[in-house]
C-alpha atoms as a PDB file:
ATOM      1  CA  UNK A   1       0.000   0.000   0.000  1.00  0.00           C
ATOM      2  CA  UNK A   2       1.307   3.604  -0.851  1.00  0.00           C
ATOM      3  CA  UNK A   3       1.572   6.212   1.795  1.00  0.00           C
ATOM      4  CA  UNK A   4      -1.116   8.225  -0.621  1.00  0.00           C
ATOM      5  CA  UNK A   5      -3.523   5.322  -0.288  1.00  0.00           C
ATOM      6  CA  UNK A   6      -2.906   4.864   3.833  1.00  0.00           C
ATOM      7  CA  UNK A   7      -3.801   8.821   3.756  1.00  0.00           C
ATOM      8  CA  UNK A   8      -7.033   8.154   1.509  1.00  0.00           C
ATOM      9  CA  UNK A   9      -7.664   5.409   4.024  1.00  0.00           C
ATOM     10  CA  UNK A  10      -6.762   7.667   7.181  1.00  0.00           C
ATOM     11  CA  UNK A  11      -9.580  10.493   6.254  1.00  0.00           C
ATOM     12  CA  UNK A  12     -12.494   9.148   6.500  1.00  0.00           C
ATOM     13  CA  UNK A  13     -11.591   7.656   9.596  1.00  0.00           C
ATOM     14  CA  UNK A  14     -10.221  10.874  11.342  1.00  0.00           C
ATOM     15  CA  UNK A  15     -13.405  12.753   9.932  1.00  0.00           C
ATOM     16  CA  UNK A  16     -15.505  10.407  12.055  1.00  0.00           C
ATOM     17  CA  UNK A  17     -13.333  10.840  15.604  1.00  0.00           C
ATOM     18  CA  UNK A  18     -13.944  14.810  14.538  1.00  0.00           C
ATOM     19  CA  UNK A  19     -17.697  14.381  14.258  1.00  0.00           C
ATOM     20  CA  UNK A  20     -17.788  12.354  17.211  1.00  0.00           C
ATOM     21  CA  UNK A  21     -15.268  14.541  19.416  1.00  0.00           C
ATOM     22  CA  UNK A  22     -18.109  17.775  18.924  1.00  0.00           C
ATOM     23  CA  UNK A  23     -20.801  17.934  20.792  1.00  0.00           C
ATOM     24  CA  UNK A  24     -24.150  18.228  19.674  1.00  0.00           C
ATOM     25  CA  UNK A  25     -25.461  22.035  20.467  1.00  0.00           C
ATOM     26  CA  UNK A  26     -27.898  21.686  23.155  1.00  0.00           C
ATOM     27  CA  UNK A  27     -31.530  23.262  22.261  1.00  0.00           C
ATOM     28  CA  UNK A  28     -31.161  26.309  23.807  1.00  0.00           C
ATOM     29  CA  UNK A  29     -29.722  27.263  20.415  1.00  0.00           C
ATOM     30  CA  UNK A  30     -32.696  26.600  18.281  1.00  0.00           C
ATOM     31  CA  UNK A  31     -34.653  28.594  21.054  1.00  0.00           C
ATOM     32  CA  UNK A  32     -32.784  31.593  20.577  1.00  0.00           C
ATOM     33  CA  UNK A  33     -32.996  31.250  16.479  1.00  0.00           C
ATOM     34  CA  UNK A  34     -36.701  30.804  17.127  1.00  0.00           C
ATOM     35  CA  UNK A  35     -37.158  34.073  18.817  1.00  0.00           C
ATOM     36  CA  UNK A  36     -34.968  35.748  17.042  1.00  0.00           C
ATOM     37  CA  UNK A  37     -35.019  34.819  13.372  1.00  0.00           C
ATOM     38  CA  UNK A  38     -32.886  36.577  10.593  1.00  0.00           C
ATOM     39  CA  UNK A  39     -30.109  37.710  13.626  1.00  0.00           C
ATOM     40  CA  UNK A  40     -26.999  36.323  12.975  1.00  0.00           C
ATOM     41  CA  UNK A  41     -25.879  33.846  15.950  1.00  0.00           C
ATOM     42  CA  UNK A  42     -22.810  31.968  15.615  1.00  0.00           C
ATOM     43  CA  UNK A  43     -23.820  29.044  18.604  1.00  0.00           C
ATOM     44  CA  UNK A  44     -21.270  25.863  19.630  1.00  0.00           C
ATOM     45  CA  UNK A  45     -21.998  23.265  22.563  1.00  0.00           C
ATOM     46  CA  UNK A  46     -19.207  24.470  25.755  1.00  0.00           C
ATOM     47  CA  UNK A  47     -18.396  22.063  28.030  1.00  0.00           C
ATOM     48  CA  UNK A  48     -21.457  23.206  30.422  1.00  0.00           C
ATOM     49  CA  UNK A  49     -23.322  25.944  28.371  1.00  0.00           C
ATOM     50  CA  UNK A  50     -24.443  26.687  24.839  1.00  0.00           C
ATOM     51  CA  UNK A  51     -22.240  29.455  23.309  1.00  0.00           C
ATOM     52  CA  UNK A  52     -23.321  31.940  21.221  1.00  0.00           C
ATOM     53  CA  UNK A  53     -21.820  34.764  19.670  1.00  0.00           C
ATOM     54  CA  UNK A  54     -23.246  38.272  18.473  1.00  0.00           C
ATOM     55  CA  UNK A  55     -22.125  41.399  16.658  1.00  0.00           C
ATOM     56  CA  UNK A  56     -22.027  43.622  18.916  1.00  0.00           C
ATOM     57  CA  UNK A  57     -24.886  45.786  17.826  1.00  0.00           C
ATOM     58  CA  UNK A  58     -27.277  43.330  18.543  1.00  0.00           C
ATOM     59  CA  UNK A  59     -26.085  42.625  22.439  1.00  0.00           C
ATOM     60  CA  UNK A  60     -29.293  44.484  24.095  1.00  0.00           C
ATOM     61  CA  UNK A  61     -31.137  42.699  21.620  1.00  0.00           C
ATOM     62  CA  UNK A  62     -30.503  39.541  21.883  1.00  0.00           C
ATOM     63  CA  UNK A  63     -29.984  39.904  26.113  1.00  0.00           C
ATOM     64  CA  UNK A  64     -33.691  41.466  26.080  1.00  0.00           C
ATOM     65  CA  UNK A  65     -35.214  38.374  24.204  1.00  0.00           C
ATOM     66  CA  UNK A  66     -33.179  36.419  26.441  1.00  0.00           C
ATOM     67  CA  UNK A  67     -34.579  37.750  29.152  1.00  0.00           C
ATOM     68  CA  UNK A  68     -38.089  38.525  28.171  1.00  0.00           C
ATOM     69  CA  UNK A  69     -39.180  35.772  25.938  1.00  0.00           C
ATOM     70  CA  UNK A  70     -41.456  33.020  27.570  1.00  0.00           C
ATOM     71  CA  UNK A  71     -39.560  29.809  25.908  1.00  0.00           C
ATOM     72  CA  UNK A  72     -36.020  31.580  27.292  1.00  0.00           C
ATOM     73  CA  UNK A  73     -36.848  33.444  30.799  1.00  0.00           C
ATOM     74  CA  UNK A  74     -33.110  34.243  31.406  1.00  0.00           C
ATOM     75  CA  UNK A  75     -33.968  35.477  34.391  1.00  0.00           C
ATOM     76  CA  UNK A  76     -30.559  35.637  36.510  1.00  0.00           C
ATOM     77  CA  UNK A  77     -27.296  37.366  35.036  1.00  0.00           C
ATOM     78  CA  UNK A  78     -25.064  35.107  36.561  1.00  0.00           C
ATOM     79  CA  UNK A  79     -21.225  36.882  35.509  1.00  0.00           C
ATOM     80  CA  UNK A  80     -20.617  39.361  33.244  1.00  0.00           C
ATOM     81  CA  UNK A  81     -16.894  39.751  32.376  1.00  0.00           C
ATOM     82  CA  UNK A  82     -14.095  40.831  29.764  1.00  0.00           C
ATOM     83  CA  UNK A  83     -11.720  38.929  27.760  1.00  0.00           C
ATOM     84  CA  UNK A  84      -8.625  40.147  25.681  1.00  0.00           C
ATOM     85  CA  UNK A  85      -7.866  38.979  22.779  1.00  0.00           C
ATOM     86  CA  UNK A  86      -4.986  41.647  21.752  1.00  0.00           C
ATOM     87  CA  UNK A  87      -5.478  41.705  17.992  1.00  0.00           C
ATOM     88  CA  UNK A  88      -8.841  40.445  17.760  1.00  0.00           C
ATOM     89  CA  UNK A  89     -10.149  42.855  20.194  1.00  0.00           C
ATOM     90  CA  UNK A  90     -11.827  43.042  23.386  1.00  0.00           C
ATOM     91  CA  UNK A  91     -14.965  40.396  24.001  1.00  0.00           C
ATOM     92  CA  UNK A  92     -17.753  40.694  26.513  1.00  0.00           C
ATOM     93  CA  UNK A  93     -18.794  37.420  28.082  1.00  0.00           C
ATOM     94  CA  UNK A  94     -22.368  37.205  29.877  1.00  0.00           C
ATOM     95  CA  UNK A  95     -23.666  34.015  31.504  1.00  0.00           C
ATOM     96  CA  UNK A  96     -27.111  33.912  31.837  1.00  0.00           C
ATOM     97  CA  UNK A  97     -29.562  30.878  33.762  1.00  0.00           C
ATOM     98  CA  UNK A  98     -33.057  30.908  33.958  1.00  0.00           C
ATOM     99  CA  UNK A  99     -34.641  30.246  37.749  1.00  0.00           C
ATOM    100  CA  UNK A 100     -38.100  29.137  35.766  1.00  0.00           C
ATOM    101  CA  UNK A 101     -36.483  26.608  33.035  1.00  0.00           C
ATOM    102  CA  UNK A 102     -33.252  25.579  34.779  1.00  0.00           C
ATOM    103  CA  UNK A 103     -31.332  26.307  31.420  1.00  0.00           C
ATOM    104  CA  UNK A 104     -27.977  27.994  31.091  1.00  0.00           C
ATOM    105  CA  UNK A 105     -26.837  29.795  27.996  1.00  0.00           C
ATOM    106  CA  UNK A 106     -23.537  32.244  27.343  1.00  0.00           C
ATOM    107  CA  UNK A 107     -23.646  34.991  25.030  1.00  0.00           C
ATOM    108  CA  UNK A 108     -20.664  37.024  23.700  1.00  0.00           C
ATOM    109  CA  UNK A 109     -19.646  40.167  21.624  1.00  0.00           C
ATOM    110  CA  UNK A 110     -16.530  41.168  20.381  1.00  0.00           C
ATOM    111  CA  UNK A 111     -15.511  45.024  20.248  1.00  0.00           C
ATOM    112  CA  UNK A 112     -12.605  46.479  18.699  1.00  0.00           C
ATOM    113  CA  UNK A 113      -9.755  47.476  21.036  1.00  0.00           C
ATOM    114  CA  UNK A 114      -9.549  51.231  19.322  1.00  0.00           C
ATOM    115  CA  UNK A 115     -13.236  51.414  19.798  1.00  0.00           C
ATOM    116  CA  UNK A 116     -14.276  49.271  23.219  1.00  0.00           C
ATOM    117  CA  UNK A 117     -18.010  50.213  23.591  1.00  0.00           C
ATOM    118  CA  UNK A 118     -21.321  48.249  23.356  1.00  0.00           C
ATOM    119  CA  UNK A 119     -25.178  48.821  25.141  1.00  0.00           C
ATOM    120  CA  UNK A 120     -25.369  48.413  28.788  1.00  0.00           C
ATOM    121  CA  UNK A 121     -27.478  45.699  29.799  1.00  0.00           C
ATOM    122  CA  UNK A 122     -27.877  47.157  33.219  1.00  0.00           C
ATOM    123  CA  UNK A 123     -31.747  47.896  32.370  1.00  0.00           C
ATOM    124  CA  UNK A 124     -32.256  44.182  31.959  1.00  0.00           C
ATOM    125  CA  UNK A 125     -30.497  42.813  35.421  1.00  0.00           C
ATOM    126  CA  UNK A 126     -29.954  45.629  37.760  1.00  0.00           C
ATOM    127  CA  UNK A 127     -26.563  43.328  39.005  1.00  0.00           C
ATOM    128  CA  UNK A 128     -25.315  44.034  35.675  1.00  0.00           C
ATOM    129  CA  UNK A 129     -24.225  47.828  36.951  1.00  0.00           C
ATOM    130  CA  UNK A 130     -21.382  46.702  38.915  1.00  0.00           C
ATOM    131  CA  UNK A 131     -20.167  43.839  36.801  1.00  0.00           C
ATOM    132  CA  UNK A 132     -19.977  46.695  33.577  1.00  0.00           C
ATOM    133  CA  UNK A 133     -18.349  48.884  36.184  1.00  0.00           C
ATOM    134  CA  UNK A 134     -15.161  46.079  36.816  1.00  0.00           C
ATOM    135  CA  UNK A 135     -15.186  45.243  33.077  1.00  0.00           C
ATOM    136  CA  UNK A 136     -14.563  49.133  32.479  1.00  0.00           C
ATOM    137  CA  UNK A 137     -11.869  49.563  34.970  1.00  0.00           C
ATOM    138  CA  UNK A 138     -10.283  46.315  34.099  1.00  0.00           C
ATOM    139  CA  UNK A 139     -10.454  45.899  30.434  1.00  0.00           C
ATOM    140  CA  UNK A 140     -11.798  49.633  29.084  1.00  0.00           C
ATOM    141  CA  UNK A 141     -14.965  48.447  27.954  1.00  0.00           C
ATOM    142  CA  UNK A 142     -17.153  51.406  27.574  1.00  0.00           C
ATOM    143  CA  UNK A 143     -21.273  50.284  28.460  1.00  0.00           C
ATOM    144  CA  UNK A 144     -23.314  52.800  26.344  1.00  0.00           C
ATOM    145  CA  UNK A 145     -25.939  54.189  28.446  1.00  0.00           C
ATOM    146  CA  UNK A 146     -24.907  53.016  31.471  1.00  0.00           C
ATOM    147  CA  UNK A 147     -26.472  55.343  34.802  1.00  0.00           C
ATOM    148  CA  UNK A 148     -23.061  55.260  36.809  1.00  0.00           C
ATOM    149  CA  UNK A 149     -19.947  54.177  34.857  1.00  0.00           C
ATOM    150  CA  UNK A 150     -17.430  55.310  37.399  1.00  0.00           C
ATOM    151  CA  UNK A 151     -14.509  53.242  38.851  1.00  0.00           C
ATOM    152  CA  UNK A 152     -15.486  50.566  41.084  1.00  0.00           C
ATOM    153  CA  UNK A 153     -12.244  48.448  41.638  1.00  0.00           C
ATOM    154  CA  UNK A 154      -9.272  51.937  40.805  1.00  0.00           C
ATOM    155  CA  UNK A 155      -8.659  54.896  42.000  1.00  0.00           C
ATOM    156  CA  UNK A 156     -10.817  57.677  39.737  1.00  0.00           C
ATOM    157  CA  UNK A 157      -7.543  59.489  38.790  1.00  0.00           C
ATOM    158  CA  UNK A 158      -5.662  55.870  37.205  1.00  0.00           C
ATOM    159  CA  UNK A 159      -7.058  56.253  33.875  1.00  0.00           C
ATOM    160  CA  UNK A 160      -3.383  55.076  31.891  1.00  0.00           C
ATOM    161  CA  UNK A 161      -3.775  51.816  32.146  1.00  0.00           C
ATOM    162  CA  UNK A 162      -6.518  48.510  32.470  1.00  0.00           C
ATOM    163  CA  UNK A 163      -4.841  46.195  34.653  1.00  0.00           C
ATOM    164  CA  UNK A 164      -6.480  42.785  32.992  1.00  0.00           C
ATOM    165  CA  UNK A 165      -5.511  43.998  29.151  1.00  0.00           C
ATOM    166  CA  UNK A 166      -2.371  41.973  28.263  1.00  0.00           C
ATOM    167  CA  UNK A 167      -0.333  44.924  26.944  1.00  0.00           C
ATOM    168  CA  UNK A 168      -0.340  46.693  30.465  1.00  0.00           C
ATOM    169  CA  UNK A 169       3.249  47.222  31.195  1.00  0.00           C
ATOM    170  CA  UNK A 170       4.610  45.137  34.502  1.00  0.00           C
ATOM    171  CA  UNK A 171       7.301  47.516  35.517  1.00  0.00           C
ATOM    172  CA  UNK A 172       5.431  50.743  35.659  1.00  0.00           C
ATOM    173  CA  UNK A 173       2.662  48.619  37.734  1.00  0.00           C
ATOM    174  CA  UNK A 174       5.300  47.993  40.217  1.00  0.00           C
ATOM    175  CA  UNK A 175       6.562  51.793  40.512  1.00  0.00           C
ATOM    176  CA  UNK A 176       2.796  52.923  40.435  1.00  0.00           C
ATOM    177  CA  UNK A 177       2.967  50.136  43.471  1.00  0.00           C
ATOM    178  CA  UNK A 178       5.743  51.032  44.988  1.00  0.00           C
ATOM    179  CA  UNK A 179       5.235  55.097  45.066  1.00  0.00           C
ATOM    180  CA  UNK A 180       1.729  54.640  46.874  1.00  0.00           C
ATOM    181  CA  UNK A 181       3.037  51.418  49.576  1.00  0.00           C
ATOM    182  CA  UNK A 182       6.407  53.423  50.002  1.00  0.00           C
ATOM    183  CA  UNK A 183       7.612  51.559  53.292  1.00  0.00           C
ATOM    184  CA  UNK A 184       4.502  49.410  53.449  1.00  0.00           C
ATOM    185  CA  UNK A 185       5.358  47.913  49.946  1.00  0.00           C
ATOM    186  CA  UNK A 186       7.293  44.783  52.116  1.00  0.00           C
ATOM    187  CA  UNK A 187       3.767  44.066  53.374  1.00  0.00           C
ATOM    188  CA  UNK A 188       2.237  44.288  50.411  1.00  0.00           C
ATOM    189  CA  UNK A 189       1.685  40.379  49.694  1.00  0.00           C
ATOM    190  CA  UNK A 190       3.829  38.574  47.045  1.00  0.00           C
ATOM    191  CA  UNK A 191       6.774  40.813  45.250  1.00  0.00           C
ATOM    192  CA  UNK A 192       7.744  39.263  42.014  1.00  0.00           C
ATOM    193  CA  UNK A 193      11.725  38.654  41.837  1.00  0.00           C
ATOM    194  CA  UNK A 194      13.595  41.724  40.357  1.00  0.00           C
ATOM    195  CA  UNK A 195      10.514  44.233  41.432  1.00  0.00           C
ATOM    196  CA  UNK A 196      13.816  46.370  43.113  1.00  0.00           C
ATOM    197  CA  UNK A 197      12.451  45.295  47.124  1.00  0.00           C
ATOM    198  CA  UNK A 198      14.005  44.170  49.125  1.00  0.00           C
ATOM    199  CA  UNK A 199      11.483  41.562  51.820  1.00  0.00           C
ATOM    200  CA  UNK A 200      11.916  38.353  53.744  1.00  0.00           C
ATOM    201  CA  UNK A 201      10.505  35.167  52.970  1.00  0.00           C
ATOM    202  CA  UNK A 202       7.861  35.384  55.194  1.00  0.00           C
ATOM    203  CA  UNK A 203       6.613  38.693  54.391  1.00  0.00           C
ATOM    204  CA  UNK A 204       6.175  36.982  50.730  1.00  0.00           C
ATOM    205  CA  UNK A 205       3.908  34.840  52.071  1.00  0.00           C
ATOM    206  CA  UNK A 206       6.123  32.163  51.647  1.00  0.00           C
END
C-alpha cells in the first residue's frame, strides 16, 4: 500500500473521531434562532453551556429576548466579564440561567480594542451595573448608556492603564505600586523577583 492510499484510508476515519469529538449544540440554540429569526448567531456546545456569539450591535437585543421571551426566561445574570484577545479585540462574556427553566446559555460580543463600547445591559439585570463597572476599569470596555460608569475596583484618577488587558506594562505597575506602599510595599503580599524590594521570605507569604 502507498503512503497516498494509507492517507485516503486515514480520512475518513479521522473525519468520524472529529464528528464524534463535537458535541451536539444543546436546544437552547434553536430557542434563541426561534425568537430571534434573521439575527446572525454563531452558537457551539461548551463544556457546560451553549455558546453563542453576536455582533455587537445586537447585544441588548438579543440579552432582552433572552430575558423577556417566555420559551427563554433568562432570568438571573449570573457573571458578566471581559476577555482580551490583543489583535482580535476586546470580548464581553455574559452568563445567563433561567430560575423558571433551569437552562444555562452564554452569550458574547466582540468590540474592537480602538473602539471598546457596546449597550449596557444594566436595564435588563440591575446586578449588571457593577459587573460593567469592573469590566470598564479592568479591560476599558465602555457600556453605552450606562447610569453610573465610574470606577469601582481603581482609584478615579488611574485612567493610563486597564490592569487585565495583556499589553499593560509590569514595571510601571510595580513603581505605580511602589510610590503609593512606600515603606509598606514589604507588606504588600507577594513581590515578584527583580521588582527592586528588598522583603523576607515570610513577608512573601512564603
Amino acid at each position: 500500500m502507498s503512503p497516498d492510499e494509507e492517507t485516503d484510508e486515514k480520512k475518513p476515519a479521522e473525519a468520524a473521531a472529529e464528528a464524534e469529538a463535537a458535541p451536539a449544540i444543546g436546544p437552547v440554540a434553536a430557542l434563541f434562532t426561534a425568537a430571534l429569526p434573521g439575527l446572525a448567531l454563531d452558537a457551539v456546545q461548551g463544556a457546560l453551556d451553549v455558546l453563542i456569539t453576536v455582533d455587537r450591535k445586537d447585544v441588548h437585543k438579543v440579552l432582552e429576548t433572552a430575558k423577556n421571551d417566555e420559551t427563554l426566561a433568562f432570568d438571573f445574570l449570573r457573571n458578566l466579564s471581559g476577555v482580551d484577545y490583543q489583535d482580535a479585540g476586546l470580548e464581553v462574556v455574559y452568563h445567563l440561567y433561567s430560575f423558571t427553566l433551569k437552562h444555562n446559555v452564554t452569550i458574547k460580543a466582540r468590540v474592537p480594542t480602538d473602539d471598546p463600547t457596546l449597550a449596557t445591559v444594566s436595564d435588563l439585570w440591575r446586578g449588571a451595573d457593577w459587573h460593567e463597572r469592573e469590566a470598564r476599569d479592568m479591560f476599558g470596555i465602555v457600556f453605552e448608556g450606562h447610569p453610573n460608569l465610574v470606577p469601582i475596583l481603581l482609584p478615579e484618577d488611574m485612567l493610563d492603564h486597564f490592569p487585565l488587558r495583556k499589553d499593560v506594562p509590569l514595571a510601571p505597575l510595580e513603581e505605580w505600586q511602589g510610590e503609593m506602599l512606600g515603606a509598606n510595599m514589604a507588606s504588600a503580599g507577594y513581590i515578584p523577583p527583580g521588582s527592586g524590594f528588598d522583603v523576607t521570605p515570610s513577608a512573601e507569604g512564603e
